[in-house]
C-alpha atoms as a PDB file:
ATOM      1  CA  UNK A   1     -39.302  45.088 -19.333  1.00  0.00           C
ATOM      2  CA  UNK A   2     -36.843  48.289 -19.639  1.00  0.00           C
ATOM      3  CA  UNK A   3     -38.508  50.853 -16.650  1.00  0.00           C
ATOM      4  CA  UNK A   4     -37.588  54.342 -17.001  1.00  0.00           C
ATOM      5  CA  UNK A   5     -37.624  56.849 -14.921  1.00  0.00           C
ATOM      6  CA  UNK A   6     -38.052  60.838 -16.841  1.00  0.00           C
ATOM      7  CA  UNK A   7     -35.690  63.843 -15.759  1.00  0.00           C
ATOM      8  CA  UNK A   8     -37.252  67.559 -17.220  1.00  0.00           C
ATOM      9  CA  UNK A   9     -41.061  68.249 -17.257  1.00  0.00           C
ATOM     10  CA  UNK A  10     -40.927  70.129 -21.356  1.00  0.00           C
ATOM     11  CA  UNK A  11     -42.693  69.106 -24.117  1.00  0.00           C
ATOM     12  CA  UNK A  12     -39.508  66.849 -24.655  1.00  0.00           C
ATOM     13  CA  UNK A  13     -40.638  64.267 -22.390  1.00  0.00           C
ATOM     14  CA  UNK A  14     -44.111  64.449 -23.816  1.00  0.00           C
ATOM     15  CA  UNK A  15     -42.682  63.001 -26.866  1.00  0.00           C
ATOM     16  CA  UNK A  16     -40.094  60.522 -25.909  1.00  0.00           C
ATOM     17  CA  UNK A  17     -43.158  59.398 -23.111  1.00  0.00           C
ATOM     18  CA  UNK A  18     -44.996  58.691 -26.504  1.00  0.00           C
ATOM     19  CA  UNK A  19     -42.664  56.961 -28.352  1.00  0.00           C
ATOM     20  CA  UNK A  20     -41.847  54.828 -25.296  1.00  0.00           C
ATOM     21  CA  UNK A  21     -45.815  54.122 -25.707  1.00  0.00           C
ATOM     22  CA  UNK A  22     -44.919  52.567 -29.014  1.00  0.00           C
ATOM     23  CA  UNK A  23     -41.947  50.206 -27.825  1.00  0.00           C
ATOM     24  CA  UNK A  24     -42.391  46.719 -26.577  1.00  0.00           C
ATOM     25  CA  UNK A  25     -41.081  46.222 -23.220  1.00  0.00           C
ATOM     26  CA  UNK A  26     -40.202  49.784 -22.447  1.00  0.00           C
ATOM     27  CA  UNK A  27     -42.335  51.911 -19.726  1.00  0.00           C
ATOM     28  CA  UNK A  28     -42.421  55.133 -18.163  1.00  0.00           C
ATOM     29  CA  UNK A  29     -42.123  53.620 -14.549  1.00  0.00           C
ATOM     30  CA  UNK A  30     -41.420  57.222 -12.154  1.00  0.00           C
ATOM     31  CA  UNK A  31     -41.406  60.845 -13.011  1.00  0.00           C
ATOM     32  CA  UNK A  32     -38.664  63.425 -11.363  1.00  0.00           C
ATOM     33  CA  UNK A  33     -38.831  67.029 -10.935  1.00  0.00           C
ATOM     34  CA  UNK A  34     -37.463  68.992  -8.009  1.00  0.00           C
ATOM     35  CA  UNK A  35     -40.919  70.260  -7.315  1.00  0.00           C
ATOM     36  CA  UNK A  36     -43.526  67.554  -6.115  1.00  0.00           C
ATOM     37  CA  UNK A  37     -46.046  69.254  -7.205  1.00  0.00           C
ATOM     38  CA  UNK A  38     -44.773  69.643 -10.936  1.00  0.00           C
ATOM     39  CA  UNK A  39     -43.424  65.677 -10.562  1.00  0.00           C
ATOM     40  CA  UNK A  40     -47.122  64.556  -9.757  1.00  0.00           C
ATOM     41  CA  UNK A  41     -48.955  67.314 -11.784  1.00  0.00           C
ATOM     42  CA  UNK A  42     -46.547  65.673 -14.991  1.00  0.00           C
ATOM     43  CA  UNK A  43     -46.655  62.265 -14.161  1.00  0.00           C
ATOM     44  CA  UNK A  44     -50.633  62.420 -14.450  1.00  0.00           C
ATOM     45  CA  UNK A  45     -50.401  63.967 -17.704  1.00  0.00           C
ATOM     46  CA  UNK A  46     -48.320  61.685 -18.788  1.00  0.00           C
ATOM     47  CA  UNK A  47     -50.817  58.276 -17.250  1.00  0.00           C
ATOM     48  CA  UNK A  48     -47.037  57.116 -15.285  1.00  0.00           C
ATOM     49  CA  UNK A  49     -48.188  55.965 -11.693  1.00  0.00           C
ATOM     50  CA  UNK A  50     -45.543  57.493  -9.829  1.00  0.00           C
ATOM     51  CA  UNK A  51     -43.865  60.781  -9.292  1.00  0.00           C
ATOM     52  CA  UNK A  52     -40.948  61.937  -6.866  1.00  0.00           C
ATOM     53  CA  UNK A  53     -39.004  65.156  -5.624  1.00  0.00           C
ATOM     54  CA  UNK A  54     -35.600  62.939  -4.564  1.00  0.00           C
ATOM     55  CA  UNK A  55     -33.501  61.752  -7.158  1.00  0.00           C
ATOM     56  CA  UNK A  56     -31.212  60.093  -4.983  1.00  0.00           C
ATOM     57  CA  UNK A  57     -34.627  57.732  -3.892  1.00  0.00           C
ATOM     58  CA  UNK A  58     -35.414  57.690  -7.636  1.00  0.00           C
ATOM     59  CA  UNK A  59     -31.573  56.267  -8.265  1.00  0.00           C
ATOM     60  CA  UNK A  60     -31.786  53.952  -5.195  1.00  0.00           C
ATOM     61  CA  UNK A  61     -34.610  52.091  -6.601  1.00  0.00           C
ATOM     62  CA  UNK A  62     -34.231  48.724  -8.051  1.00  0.00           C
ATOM     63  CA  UNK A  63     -37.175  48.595 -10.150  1.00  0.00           C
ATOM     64  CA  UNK A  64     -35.441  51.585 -12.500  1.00  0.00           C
ATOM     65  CA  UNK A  65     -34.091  50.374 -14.781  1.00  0.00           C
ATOM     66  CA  UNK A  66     -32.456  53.385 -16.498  1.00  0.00           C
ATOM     67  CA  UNK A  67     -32.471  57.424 -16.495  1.00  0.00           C
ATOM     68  CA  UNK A  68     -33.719  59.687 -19.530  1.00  0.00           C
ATOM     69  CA  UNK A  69     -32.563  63.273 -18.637  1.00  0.00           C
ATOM     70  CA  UNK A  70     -34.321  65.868 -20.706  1.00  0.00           C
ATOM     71  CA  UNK A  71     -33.539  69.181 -17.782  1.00  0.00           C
ATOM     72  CA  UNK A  72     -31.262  72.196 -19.303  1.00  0.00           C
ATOM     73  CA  UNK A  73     -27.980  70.907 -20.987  1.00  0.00           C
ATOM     74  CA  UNK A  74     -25.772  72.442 -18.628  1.00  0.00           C
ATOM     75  CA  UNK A  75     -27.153  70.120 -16.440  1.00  0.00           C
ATOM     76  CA  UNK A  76     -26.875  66.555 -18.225  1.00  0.00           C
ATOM     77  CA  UNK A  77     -23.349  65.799 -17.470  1.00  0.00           C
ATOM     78  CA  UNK A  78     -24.381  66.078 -13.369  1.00  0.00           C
ATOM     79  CA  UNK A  79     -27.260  64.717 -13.186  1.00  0.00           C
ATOM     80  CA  UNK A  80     -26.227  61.520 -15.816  1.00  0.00           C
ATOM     81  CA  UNK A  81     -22.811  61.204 -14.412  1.00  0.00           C
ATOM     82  CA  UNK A  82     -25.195  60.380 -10.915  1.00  0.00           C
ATOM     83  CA  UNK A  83     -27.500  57.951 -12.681  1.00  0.00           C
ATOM     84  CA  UNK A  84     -24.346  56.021 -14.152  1.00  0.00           C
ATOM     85  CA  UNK A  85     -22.806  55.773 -10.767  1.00  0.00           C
ATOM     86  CA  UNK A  86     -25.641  54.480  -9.664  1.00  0.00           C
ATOM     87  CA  UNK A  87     -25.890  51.695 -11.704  1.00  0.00           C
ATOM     88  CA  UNK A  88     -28.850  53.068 -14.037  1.00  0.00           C
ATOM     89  CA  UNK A  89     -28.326  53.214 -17.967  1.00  0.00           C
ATOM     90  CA  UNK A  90     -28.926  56.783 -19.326  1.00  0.00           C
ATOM     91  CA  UNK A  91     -30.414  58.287 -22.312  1.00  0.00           C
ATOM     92  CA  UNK A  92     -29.478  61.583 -22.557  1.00  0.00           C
ATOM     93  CA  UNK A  93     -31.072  64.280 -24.560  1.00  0.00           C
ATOM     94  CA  UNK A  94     -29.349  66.513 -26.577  1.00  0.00           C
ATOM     95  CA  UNK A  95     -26.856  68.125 -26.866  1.00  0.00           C
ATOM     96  CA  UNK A  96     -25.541  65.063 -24.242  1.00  0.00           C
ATOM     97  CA  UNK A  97     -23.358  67.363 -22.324  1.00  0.00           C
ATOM     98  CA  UNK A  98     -21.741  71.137 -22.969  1.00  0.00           C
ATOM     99  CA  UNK A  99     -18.242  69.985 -22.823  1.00  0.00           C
ATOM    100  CA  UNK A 100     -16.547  67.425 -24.869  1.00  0.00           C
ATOM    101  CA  UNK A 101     -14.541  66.325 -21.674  1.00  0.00           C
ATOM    102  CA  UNK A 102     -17.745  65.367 -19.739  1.00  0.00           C
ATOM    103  CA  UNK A 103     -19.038  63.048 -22.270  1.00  0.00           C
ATOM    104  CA  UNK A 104     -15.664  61.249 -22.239  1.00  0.00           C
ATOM    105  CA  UNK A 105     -16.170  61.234 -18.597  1.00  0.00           C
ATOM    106  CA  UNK A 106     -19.803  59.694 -18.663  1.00  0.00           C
ATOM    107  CA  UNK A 107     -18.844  57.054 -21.347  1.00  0.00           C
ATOM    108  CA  UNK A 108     -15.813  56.110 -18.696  1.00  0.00           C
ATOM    109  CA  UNK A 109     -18.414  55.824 -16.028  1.00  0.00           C
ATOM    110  CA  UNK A 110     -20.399  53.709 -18.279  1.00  0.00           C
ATOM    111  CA  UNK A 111     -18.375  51.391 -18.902  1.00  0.00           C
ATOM    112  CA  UNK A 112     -16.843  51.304 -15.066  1.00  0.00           C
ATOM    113  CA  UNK A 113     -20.762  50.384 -14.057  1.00  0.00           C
ATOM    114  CA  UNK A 114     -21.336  47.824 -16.783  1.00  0.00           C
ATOM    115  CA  UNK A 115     -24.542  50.676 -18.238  1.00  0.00           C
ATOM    116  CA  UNK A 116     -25.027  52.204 -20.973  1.00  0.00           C
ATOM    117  CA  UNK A 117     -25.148  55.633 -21.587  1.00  0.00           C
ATOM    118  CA  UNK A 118     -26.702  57.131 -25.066  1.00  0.00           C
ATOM    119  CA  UNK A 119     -27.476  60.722 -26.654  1.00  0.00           C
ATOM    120  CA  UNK A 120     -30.680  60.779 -27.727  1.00  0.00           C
ATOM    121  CA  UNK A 121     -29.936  62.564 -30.798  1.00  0.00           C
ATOM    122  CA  UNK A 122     -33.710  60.972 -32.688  1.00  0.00           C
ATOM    123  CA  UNK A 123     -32.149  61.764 -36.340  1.00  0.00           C
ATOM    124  CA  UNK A 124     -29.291  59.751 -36.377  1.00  0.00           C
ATOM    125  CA  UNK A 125     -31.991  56.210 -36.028  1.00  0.00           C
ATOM    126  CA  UNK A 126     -34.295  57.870 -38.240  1.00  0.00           C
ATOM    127  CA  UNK A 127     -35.308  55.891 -41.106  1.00  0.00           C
ATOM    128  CA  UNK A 128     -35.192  58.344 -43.340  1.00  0.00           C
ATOM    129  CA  UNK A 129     -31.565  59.440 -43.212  1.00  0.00           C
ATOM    130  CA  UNK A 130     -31.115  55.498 -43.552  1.00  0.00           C
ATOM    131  CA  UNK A 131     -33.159  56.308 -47.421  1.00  0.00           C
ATOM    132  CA  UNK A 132     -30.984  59.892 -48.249  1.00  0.00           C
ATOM    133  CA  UNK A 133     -27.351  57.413 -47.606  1.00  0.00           C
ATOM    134  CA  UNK A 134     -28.547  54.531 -49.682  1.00  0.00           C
ATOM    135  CA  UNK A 135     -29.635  57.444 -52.783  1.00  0.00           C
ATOM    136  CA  UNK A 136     -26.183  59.219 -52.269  1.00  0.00           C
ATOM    137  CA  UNK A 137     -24.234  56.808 -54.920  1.00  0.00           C
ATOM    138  CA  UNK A 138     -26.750  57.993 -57.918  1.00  0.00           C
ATOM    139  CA  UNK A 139     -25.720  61.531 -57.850  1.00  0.00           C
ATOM    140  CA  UNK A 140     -21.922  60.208 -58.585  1.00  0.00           C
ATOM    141  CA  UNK A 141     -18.930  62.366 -57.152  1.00  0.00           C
ATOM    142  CA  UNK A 142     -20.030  64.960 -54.424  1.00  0.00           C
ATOM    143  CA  UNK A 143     -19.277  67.924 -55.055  1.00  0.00           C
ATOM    144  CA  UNK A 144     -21.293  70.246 -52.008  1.00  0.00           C
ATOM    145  CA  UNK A 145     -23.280  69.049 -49.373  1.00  0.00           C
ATOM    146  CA  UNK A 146     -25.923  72.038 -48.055  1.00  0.00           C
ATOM    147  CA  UNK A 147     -28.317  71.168 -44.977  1.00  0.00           C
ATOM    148  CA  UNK A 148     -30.003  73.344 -42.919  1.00  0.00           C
ATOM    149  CA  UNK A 149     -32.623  73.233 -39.661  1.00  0.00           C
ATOM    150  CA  UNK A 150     -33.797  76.887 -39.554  1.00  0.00           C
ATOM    151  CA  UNK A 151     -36.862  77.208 -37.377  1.00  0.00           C
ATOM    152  CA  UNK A 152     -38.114  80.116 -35.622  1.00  0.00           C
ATOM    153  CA  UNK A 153     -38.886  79.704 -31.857  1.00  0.00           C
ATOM    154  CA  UNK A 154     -42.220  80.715 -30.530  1.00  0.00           C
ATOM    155  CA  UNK A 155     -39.894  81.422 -27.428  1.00  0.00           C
ATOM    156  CA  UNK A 156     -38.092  84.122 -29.295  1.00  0.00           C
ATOM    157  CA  UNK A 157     -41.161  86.486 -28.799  1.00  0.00           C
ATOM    158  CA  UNK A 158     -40.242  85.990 -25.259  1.00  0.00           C
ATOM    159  CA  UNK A 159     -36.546  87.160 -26.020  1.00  0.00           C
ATOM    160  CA  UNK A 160     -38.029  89.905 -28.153  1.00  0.00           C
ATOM    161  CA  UNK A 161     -39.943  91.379 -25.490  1.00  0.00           C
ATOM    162  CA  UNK A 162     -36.689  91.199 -22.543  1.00  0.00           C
ATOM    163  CA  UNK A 163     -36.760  87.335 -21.147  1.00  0.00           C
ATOM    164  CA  UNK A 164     -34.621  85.210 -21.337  1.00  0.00           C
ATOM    165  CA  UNK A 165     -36.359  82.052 -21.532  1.00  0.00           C
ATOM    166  CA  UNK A 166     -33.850  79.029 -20.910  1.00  0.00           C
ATOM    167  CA  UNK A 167     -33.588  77.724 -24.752  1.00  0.00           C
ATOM    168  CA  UNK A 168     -32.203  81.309 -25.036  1.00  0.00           C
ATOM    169  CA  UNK A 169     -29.960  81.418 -21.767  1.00  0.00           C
ATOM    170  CA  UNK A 170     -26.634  81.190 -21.518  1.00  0.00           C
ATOM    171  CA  UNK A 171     -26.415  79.667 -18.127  1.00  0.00           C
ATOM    172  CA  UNK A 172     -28.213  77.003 -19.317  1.00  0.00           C
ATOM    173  CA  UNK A 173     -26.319  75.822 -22.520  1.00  0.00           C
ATOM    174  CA  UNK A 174     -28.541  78.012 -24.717  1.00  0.00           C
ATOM    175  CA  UNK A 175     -28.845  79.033 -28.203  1.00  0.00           C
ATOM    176  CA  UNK A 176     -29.304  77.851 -31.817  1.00  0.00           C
ATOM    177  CA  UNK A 177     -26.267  75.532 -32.147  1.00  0.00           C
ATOM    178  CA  UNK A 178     -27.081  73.134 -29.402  1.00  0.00           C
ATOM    179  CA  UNK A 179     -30.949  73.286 -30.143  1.00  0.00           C
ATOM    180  CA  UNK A 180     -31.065  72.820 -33.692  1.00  0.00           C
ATOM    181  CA  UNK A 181     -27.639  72.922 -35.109  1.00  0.00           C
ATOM    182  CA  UNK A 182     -26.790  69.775 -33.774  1.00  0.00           C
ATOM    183  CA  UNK A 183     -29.482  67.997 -35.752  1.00  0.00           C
ATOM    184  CA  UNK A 184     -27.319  69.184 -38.911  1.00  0.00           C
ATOM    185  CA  UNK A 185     -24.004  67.747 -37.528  1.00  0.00           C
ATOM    186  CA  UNK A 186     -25.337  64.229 -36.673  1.00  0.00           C
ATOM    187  CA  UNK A 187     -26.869  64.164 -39.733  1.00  0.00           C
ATOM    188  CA  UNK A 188     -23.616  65.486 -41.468  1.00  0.00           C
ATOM    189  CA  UNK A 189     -21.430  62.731 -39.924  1.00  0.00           C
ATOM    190  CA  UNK A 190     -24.296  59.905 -40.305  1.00  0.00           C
ATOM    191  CA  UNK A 191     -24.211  60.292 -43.718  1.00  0.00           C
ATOM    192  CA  UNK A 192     -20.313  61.396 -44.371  1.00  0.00           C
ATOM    193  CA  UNK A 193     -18.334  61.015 -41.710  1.00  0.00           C
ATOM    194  CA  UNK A 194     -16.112  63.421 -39.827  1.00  0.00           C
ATOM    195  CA  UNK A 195     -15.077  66.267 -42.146  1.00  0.00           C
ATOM    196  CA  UNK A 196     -11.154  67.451 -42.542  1.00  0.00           C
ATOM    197  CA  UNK A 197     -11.923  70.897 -41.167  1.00  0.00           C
ATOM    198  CA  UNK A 198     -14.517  73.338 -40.361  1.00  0.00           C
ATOM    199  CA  UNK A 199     -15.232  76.849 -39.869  1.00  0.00           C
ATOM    200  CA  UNK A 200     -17.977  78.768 -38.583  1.00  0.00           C
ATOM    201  CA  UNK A 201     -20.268  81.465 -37.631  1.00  0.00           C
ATOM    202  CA  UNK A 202     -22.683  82.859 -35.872  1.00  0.00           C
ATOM    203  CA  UNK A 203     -25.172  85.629 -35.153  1.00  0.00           C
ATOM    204  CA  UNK A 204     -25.430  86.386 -31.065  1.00  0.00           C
ATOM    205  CA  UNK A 205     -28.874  87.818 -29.871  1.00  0.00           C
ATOM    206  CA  UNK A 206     -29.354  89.828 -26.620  1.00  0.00           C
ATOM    207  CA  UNK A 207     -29.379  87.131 -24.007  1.00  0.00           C
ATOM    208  CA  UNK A 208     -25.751  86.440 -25.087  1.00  0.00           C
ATOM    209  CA  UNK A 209     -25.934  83.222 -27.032  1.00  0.00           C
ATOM    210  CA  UNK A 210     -26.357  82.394 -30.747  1.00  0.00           C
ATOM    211  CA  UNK A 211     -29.970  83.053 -32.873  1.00  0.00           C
ATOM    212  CA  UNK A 212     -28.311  81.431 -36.158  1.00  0.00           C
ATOM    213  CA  UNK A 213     -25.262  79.929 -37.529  1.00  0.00           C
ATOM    214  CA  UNK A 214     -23.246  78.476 -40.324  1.00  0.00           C
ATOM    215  CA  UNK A 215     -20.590  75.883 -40.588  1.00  0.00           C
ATOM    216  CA  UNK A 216     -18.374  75.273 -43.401  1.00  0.00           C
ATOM    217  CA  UNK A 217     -17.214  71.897 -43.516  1.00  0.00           C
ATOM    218  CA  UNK A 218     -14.050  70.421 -45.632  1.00  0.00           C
ATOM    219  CA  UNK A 219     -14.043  66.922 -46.915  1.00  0.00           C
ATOM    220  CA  UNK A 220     -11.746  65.872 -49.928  1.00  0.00           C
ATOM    221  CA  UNK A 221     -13.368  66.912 -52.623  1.00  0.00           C
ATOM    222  CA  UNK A 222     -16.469  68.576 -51.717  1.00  0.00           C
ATOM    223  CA  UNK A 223     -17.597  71.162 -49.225  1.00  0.00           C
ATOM    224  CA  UNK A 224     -20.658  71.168 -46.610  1.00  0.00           C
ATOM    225  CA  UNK A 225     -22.474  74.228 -45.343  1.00  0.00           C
ATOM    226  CA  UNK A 226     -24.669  73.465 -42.252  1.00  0.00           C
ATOM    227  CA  UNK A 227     -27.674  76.247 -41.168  1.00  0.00           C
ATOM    228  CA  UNK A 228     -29.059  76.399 -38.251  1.00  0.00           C
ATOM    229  CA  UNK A 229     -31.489  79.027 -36.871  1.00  0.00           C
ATOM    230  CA  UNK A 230     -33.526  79.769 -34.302  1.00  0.00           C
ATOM    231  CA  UNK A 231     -35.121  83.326 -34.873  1.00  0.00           C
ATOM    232  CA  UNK A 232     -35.499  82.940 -38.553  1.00  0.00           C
ATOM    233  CA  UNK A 233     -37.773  80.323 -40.257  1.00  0.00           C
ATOM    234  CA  UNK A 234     -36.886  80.269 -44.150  1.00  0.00           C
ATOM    235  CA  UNK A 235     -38.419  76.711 -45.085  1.00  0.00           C
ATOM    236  CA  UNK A 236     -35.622  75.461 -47.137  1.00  0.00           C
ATOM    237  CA  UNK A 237     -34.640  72.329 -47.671  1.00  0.00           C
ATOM    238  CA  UNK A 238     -31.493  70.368 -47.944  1.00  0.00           C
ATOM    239  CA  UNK A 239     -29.301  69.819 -50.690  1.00  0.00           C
ATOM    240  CA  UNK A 240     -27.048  67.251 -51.791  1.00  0.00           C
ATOM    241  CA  UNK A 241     -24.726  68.055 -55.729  1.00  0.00           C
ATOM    242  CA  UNK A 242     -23.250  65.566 -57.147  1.00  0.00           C
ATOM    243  CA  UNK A 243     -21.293  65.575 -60.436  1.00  0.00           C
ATOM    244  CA  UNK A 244     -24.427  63.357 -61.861  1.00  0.00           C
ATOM    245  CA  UNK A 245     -27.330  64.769 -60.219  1.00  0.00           C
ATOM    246  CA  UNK A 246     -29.140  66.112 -57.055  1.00  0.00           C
ATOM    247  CA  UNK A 247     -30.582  65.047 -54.086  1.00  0.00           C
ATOM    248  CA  UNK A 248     -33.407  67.776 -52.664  1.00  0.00           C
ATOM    249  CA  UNK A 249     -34.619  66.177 -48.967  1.00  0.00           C
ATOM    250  CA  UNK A 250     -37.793  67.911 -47.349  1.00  0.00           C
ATOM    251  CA  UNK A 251     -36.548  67.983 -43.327  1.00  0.00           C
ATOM    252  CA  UNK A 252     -32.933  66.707 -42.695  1.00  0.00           C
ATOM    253  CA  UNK A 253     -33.662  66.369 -39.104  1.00  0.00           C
ATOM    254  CA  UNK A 254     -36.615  63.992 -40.021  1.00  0.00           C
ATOM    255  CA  UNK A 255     -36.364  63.258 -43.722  1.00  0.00           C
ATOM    256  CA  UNK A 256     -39.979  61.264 -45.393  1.00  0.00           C
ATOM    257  CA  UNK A 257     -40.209  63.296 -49.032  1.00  0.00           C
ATOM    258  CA  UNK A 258     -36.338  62.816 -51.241  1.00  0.00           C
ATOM    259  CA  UNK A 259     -35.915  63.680 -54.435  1.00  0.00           C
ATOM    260  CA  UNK A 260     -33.131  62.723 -56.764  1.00  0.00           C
ATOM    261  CA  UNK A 261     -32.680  64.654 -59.988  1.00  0.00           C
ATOM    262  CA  UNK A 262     -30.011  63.362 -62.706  1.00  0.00           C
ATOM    263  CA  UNK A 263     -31.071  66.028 -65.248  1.00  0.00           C
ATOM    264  CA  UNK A 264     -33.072  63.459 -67.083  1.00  0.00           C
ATOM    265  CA  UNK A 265     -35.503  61.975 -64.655  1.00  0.00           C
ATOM    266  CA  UNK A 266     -37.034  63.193 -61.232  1.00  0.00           C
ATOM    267  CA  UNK A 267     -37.621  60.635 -58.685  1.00  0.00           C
ATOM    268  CA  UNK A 268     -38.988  60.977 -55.369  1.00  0.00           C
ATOM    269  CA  UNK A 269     -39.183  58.443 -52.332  1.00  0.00           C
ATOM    270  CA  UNK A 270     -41.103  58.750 -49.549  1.00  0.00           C
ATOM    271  CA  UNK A 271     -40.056  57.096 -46.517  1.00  0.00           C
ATOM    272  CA  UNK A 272     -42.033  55.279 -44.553  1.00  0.00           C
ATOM    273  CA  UNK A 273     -41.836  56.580 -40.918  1.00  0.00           C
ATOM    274  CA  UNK A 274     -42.984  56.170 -37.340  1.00  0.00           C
ATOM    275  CA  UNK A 275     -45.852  58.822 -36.964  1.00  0.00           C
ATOM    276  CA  UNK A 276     -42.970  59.900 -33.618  1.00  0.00           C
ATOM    277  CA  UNK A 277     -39.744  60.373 -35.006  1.00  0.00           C
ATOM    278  CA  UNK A 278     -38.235  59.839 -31.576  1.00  0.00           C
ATOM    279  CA  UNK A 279     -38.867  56.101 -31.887  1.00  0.00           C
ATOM    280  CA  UNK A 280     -35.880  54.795 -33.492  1.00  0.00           C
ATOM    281  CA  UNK A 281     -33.668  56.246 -29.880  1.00  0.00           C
ATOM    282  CA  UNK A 282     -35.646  54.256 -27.734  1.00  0.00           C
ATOM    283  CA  UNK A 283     -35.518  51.187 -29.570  1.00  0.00           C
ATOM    284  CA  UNK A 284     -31.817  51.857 -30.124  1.00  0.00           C
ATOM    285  CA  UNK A 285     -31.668  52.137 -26.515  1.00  0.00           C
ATOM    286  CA  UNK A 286     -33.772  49.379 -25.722  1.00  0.00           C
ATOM    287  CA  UNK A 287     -31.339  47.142 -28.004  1.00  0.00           C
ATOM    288  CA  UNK A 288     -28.151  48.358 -26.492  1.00  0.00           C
ATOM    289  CA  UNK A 289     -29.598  47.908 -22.892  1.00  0.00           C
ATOM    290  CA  UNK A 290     -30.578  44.101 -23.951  1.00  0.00           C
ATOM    291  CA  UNK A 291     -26.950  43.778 -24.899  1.00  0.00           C
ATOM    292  CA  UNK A 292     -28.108  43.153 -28.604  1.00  0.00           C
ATOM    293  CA  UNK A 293     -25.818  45.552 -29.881  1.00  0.00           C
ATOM    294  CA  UNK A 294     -22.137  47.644 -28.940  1.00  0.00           C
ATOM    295  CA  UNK A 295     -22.876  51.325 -28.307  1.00  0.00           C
ATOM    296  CA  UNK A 296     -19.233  52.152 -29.188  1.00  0.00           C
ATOM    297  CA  UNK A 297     -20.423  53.697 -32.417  1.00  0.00           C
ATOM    298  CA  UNK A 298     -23.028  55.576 -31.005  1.00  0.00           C
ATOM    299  CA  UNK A 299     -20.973  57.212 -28.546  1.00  0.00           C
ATOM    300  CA  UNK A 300     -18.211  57.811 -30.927  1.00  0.00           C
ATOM    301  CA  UNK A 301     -20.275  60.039 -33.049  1.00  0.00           C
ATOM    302  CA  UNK A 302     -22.083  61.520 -29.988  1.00  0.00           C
ATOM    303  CA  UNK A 303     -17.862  62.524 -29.171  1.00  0.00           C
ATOM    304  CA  UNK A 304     -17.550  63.916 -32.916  1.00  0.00           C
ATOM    305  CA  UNK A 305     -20.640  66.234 -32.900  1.00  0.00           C
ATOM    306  CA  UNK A 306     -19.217  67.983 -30.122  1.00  0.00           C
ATOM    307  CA  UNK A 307     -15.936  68.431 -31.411  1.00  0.00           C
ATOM    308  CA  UNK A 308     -17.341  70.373 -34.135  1.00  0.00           C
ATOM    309  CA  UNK A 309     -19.953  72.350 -31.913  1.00  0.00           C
ATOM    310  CA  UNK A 310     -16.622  72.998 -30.145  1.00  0.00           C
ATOM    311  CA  UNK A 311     -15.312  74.312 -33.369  1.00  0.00           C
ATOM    312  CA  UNK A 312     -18.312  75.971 -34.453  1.00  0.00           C
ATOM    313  CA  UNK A 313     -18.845  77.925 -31.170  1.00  0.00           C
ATOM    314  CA  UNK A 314     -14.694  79.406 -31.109  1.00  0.00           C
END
């Protein structure tokens, strides 16, 4: 049995602590927050048994297994570089870290401890990326690539009316790129690889970080265009040309309705799906904890995504 113990107290953890429901031998063992009230208060909601205020006691325990840390990015490097040190595997939520150097530095300290650590980025193990990448040969040579996550935050009413609430703060590794506009890069470089070059930008919003964004992406012989938005909520979906044909897919961050159109014939596939899309992480993790698998790959792209946010945010 894997035994986790939960960093953050969002809606986040709500989820993952539901798709952990759905994973064989893989519990919600403790609950962390700073406050003891909040830890209790969530691990109730949540049915976990037990709740704590000291991470360090948390860490020290040996029937945790491993760490997921779901608090404000700015704080994931910290508080996983602590779990990793002490001996606990980590699933980090995304982005992973803020800075491309502290994820090299966690995947060192990984490796020094004999844990894993993983980003738990939920569309790269999602099935139905797995169904858009075995479709991509019909269309014949790419030619433009065009995905987009644009979804407007119920928290941006907050913004609107002079808060800054923390997906919106700057202090906290903020904004529309990290939230939602890494969705479109994993699912970019799941499905292409790194590109030669990119370009990109952005529009800021009062509390200093980015609402929106775009991201041009070279590769020989076609083009990308990521979108990403947090303040606007346009419904599109994505788009993949070909020389033969199109793909259309309903949700590139979760895709279960793909369409491939050759000019002649319109076909669609729907993908059969976990009814939580953040499933396929924790059984990823679960396998990479069990040794079943090398997360070398993983971690690899997790190191790509953040060279282009790097790029992306100049």
């Amino acid at each position: 049995m894997l035994t986790l113990a939960t960093i953050g107290t969002s809606q986040i953890t709500k989820n993952l602590a539901d798709a952990v429901s759905r994973v064989p031998d893989v519990r919600i063992g403790c609950v962390y927050s700073r406050d003891e009230g909040r830890a209790a208060e969530f691990a109730a909601q949540l049915g976990v048994g037990s709740s704590a205020s000291d991470l360090d006691a948390v860490l020290g325990d040996p029937g945790i297994d491993a760490i997921y840390v779901a608090s404000p990015n700015s704080v994931h490097a910290a508080q996983a570089a602590q779990a990793l040190r002490a001996g606990k595997h980590v699933l980090v939520e995304k982005p992973a870290v803020t800075d491309l150097a502290d994820w090299d530095a966690l995947v060192s300290l990984a490796a020094q401890n004999g844990v894993v650590v993983l980003e738990a980025i939920r569309t790269r193990f999602d099935p139905g990326l797995v169904a858009v990448a075995e479709l991509l040969p019909t269309v014949g040579v790419l030619r433009k690539v065009s995905l987009r996550y644009e979804k407007r935050s119920s928290r941006y009413d907050q913004v609107l009316a002079g808060e800054v609430p923390n997906i919106f703060d700057p202090r906290f590794g903020g904004g529309a790129l990290n939230d939602l506009g890494i969705y479109v890069i994993h699912a970019l470089l799941s499905l292409l690889g790194p590109p030669d070059h990119v370009v990109a930008m952005n529009v800021p919003i009062r509390t200093g970080v980015d609402g929106l964004g775009t991201i041009l992406a070279s590769y020989p012989g076609f083009v990308a265009d990521l979108h990403y938005s947090k303040i606007t909520s346009p419904e599109q979906p994505s788009v993949i040309q070909g020389e033969d044909g199109v793909i259309t897919i309903d949700a590139i961050d979760a895709p279960r309705s793909i369409t491939c159109d050759d000019g002649a014939e319109q076909r669609t596939t729907t993908v059969d799906a976990p009814p939580n899309p953040m499933e396929g992480e924790v059984r990823r993790f679960a396998d990479l904890v069990a040794g079943r698998d090398d997360p070398g790959a993983d971690n690899a792209a997790t190191r790509q995504a953040l060279q282009i946010i790097a790029a992306a945010a100049g």
